[in-house]
Protein backbone atom coordinates (compact mmCIF):
# COMPACT_ATOMS: atom_id res chain seq x y z
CA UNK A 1 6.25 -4.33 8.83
CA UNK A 2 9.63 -5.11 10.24
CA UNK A 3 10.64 -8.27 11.17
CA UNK A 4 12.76 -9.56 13.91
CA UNK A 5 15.17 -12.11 14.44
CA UNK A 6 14.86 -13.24 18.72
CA UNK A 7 17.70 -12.21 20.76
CA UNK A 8 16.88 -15.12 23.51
CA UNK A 9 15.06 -17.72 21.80
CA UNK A 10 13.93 -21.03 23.38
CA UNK A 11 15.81 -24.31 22.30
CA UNK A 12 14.33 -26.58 20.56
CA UNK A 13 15.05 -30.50 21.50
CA UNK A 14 14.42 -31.60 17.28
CA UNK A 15 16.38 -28.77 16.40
CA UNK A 16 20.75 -28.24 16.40
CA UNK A 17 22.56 -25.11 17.58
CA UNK A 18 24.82 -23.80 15.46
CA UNK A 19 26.70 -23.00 19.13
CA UNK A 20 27.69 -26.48 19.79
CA UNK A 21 29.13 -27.58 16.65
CA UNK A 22 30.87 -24.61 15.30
CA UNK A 23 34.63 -22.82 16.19
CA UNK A 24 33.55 -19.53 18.21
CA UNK A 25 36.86 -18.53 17.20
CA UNK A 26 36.37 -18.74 13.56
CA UNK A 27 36.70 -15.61 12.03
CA UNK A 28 32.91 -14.27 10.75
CA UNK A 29 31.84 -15.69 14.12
CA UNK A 30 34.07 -13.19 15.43
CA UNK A 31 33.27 -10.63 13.16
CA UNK A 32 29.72 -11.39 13.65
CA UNK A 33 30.25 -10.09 17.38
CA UNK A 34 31.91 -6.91 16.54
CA UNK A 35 29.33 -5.70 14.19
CA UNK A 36 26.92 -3.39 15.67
CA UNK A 37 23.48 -4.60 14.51
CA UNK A 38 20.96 -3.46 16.77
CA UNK A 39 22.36 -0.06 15.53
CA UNK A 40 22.11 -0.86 11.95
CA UNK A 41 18.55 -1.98 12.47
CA UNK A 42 17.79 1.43 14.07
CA UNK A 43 18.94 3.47 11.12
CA UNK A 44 17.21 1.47 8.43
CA UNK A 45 13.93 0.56 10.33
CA UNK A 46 13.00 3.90 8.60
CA UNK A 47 12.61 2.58 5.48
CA UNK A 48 9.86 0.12 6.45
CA UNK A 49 5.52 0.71 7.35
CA UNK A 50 4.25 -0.12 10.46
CA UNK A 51 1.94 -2.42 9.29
CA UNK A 52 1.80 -5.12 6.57
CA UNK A 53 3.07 -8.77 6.83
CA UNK A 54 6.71 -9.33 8.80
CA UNK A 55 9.67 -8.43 6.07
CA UNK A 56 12.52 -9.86 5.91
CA UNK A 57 14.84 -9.45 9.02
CA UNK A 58 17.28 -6.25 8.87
CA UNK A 59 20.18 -8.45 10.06
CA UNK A 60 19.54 -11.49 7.92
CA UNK A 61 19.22 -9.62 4.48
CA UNK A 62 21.66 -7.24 5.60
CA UNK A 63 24.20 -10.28 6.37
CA UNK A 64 23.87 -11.74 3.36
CA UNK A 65 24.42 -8.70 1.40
CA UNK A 66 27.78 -8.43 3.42
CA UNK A 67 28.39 -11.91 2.39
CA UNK A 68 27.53 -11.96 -0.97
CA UNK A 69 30.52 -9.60 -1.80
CA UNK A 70 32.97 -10.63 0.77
CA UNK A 71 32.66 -13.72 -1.43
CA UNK A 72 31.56 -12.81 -4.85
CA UNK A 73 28.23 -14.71 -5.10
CA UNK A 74 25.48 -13.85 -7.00
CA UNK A 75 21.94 -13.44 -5.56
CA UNK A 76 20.81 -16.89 -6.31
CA UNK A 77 23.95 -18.90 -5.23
CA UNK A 78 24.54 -16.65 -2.04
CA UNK A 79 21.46 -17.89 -0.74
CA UNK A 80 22.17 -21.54 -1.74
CA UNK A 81 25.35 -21.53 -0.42
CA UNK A 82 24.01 -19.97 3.33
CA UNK A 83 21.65 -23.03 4.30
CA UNK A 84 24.69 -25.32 3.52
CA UNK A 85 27.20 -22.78 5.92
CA UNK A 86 26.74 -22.85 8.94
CA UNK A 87 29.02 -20.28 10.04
CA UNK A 88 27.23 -17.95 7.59
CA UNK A 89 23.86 -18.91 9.18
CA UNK A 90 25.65 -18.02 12.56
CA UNK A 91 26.88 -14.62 11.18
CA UNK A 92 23.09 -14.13 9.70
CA UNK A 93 21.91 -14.29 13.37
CA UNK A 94 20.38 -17.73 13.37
CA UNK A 95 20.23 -20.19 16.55
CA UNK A 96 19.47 -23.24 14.89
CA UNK A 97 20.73 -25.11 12.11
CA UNK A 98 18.36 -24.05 9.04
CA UNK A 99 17.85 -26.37 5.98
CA UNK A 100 15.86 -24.16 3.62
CA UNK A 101 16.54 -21.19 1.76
CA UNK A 102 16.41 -17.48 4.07
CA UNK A 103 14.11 -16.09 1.83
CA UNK A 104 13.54 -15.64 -2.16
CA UNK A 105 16.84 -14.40 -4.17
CA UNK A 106 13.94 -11.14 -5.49
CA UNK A 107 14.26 -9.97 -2.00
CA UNK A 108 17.69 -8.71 -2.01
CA UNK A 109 16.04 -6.49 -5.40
CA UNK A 110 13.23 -5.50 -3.46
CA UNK A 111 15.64 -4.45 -0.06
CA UNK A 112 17.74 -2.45 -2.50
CA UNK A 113 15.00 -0.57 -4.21
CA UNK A 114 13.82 0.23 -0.81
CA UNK A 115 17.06 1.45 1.09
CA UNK A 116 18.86 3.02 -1.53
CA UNK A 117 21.82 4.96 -1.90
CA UNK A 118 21.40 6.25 1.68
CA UNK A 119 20.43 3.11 3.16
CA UNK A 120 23.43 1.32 1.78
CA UNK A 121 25.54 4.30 3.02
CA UNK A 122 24.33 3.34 6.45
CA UNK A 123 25.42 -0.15 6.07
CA UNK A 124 29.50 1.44 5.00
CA UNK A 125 29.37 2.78 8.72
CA UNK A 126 29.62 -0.83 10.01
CA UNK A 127 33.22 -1.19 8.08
CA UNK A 128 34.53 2.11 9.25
CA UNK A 129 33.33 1.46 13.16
CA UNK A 130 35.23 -1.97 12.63
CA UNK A 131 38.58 -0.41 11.70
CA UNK A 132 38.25 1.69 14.93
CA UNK A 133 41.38 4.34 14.85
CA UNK A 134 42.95 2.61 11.28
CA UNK A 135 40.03 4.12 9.02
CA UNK A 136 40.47 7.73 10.74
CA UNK A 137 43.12 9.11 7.98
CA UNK A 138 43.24 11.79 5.75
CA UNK A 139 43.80 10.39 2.97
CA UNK A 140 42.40 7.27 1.59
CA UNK A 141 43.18 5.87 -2.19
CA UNK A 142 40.47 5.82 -4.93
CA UNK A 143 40.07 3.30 -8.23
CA UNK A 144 37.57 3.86 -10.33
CA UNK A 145 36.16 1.42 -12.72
CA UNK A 146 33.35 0.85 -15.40
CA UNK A 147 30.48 -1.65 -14.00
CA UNK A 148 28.44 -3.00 -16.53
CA UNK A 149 24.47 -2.99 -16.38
CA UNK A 150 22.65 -6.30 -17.67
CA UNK A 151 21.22 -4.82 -20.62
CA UNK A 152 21.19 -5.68 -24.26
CA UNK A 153 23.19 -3.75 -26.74
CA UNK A 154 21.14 -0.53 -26.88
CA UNK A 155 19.71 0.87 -30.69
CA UNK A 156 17.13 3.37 -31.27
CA UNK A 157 14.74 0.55 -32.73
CA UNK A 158 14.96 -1.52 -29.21
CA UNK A 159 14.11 1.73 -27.66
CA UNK A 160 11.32 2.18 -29.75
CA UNK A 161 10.15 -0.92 -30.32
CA UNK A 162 9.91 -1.26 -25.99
CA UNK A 163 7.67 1.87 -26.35
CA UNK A 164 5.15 0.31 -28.51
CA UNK A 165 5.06 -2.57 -26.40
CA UNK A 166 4.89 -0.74 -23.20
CA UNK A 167 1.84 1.61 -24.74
CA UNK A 168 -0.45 -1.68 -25.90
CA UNK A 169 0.30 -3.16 -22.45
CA UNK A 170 -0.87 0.94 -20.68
CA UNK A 171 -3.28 0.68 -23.02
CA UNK A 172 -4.77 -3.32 -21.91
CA UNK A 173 -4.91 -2.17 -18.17
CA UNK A 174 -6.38 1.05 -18.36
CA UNK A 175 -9.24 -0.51 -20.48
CA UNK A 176 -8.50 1.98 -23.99
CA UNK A 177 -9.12 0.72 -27.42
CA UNK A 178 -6.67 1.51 -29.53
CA UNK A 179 -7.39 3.01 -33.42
CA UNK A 180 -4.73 0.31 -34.11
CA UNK A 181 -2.28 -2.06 -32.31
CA UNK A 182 0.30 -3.00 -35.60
CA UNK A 183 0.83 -5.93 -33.95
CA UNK A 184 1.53 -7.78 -37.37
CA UNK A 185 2.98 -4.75 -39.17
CA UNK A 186 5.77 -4.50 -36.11
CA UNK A 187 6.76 -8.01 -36.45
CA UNK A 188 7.36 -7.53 -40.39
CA UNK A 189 9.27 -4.11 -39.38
CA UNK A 190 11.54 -5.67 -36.71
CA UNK A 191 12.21 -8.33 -39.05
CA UNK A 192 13.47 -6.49 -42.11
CA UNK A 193 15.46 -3.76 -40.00
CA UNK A 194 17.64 -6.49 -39.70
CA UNK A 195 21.37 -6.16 -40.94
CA UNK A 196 20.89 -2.91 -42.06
CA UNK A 197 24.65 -2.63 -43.10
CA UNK A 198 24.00 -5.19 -45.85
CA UNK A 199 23.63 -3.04 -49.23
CA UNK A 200 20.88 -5.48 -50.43
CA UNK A 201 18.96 -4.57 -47.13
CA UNK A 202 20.19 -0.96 -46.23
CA UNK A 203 17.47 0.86 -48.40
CA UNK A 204 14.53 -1.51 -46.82
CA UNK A 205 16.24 -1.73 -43.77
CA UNK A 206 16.50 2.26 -42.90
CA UNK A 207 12.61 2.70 -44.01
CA UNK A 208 11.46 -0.13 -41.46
CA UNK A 209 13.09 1.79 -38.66
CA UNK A 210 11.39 5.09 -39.29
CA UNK A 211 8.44 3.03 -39.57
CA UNK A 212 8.99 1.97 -36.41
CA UNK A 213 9.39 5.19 -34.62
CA UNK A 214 6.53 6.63 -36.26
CA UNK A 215 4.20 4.14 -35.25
CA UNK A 216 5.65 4.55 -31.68
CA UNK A 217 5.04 8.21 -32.22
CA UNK A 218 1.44 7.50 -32.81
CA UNK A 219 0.58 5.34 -29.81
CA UNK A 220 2.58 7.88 -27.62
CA UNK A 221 0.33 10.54 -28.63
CA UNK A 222 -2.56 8.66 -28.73
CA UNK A 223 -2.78 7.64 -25.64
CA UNK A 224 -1.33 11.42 -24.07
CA UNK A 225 -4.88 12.09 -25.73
CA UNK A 226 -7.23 9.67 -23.92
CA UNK A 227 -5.34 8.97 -20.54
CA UNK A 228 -6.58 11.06 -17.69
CA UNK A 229 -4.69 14.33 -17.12
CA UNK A 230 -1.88 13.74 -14.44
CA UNK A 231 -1.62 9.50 -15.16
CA UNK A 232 1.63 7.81 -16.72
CA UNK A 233 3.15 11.46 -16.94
CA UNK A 234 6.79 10.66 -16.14
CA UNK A 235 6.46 7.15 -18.57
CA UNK A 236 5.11 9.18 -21.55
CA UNK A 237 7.35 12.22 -20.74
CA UNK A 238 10.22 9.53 -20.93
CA UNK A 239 9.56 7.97 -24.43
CA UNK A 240 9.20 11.34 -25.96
CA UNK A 241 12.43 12.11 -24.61
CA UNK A 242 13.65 8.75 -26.27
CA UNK A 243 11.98 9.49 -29.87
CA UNK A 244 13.49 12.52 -29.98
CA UNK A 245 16.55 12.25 -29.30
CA UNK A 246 19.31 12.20 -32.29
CA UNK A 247 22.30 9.42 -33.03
CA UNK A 248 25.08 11.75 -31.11
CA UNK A 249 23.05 14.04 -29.02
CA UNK A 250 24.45 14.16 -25.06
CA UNK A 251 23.10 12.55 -22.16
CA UNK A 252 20.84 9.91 -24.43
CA UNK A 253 18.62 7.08 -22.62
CA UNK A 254 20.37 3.22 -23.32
CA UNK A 255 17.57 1.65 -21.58
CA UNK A 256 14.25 2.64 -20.23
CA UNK A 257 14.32 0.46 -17.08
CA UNK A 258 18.00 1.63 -16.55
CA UNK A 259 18.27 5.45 -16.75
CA UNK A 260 21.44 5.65 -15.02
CA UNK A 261 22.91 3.99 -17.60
CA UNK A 262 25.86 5.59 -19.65
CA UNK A 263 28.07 4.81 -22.78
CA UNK A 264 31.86 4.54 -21.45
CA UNK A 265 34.64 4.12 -24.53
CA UNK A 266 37.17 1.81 -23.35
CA UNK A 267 39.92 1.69 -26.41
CA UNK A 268 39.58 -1.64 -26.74
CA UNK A 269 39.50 -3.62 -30.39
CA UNK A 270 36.96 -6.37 -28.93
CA UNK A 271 34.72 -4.29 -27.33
CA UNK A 272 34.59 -0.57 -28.09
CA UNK A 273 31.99 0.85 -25.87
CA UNK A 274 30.48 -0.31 -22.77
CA UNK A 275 26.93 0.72 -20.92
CA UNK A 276 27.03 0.98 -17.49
CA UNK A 277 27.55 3.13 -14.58
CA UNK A 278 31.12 4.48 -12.70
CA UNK A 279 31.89 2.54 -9.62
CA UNK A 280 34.60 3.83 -7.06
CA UNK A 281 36.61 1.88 -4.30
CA UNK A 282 38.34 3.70 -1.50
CA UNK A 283 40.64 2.28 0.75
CA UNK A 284 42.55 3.38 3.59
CA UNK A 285 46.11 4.85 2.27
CA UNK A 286 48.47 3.95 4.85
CA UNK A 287 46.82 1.48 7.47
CA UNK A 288 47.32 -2.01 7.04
CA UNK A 289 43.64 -2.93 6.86
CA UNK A 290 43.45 -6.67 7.60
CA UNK A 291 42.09 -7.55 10.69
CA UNK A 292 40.08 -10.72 11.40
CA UNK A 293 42.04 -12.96 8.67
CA UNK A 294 41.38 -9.84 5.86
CA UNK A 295 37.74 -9.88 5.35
CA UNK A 296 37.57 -6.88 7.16
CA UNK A 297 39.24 -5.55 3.44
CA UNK A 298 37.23 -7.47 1.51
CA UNK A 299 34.12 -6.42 3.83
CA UNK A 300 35.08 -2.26 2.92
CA UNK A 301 35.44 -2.81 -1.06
CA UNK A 302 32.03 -4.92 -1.23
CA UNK A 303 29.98 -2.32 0.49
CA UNK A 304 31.40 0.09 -1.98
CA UNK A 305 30.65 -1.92 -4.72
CA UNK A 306 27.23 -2.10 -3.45
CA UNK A 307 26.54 1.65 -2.69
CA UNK A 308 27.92 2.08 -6.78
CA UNK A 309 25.33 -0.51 -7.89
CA UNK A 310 22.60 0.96 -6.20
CA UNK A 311 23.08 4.28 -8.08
């Protein structure tokens, strides 16, 4: 269910507004005032049931999103920092001075997951409408860049070694025994596939990993045989997609809760390669676009960063 943040709520004699200690003429209070949120909550009240417990407000999550890259906080310190701000409580929609956390830093995950690449579109309207006539141009100028994902340096093994993890832990909740777990033999295997470039360890090293993705092999196929028909398909469609794939095929999988993920070489001596995903900014080409102090800028490049990260 949707919830809602009051438009007229009653004052509260133990409690401060933010009204009569703040500058109205401070520049997110002003921006605050421009934005058209009953409009945003229109477009992405779509994405929510009409039952279930309240959610988190549209314009309170959708604030600190805004926020959170106008400034360049993270999840957890964006919401620290907003019950110390008052002007960012103001530009959130509260009334009142609040002293706890808005919600848990998971729910910005959980809002993203739900939205999506369209529903973060919706929220790039709110920059254009702001710009007014200075955003209607022809032509606008594009950077592209490489944003990283936060996973660990992908191998084959990891890949495979997730798998056999993943299919004892199908395997515990769907109540199927197993012929055999190798819990004890995978522990010896991950531990001697270890610097594999070592000539002392390359022989022992190289046989450990096939090892490895035969006995992920096995429990892949084991449990395609006693799963019922049309459960896990995509997951067990995925990991034989990831054992069989070579060392220089196209379009490989890096990570199996990341599929978007893709290997980018950058030239560079430290750092050869990096996994991630292609994020664009646009701008407008000619237009001075600075408005309200220049967050309005800052407030157009942070929603495209978001609508990249989302993809």
């Amino acid at each position: 269910m949707l919830g809602k943040i009051e438009k007229n709520p009653q004052l509260n004699i133990f409690h401060t507004p933010l009204q009569s200690f703040i500058n109205m003429n401070h520049e997110l209070v002003l921006l605050s005032n421009q934005v058209d949120w009953d409009s945003l909550e229109c477009d992405l009240s779509v994405y929510y049931a009409d039952n279930g417990s309240p959610s988190v407000p549209i314009r309170k999550i959708c604030g600190l999103l805004l926020l959170k890259q106008v400034f360049n906080e993270s999840d957890e310190s964006v919401v620290e920092c907003w019950k110390e701000n008052p002007y960012w409580q103001y530009f959130c929609g509260e009334v009142n001075f609040q002293h706890t956390q808005p919600f848990d830093p998971s729910d910005f995950v959980h809002f993203r997951k739900r939205v999506g690449k369209e529903g973060m579109e919706k929220i790039l309207k709110i920059s254009i409408v702001l710009h007014g006539k200075a955003a209607m141009e022809k032509e606008v100028t594009l950077d592209t860049t490489i944003q990283e994902k936060n996973i660990t340096f992908p191998t084959d093994t990891k890949l495979q070694h997730k798998i056999i993890k993943s299919c004892r832990s199908i395997a515990k909740r769907e109540s199927i025994k197993l012929r055999q777990s190798y819990v004890r033999e995978v522990k010896q295997l991950m531990i001697d596939q270890r610097f594999r470039n070592h000539p002392k360890r390359k022989k022992k090293a190289a046989a450990s990993a096939r090892r490895i993705k035969t006995i992920a092999g096995r429990l892949v196929r084991e449990l395609e045989r006693k799963l019922p028909e049309g459960t896990y398909t995509e997951k067990l469609s995925l990991y034989n997609r990831v054992l069989a794939q070579k060392k220089n095929d196209k379009d490989k999988i890096y990570s199996l809760h990341e599929l978007g993920v893709k290997c980018f070489s950058k030239g560079k001596d430290s750092k050869k390669y990096e996994y991630g995903n292609k994020s664009s900014i646009a701008l407008t080409k000619n237009s001075v676009v600075e408005g309200l102090l220049g967050l309005e800028k800052t407030f157009m490049m942070g929603i495209h960063w978001m609508i990249n990260l989302t993809r």
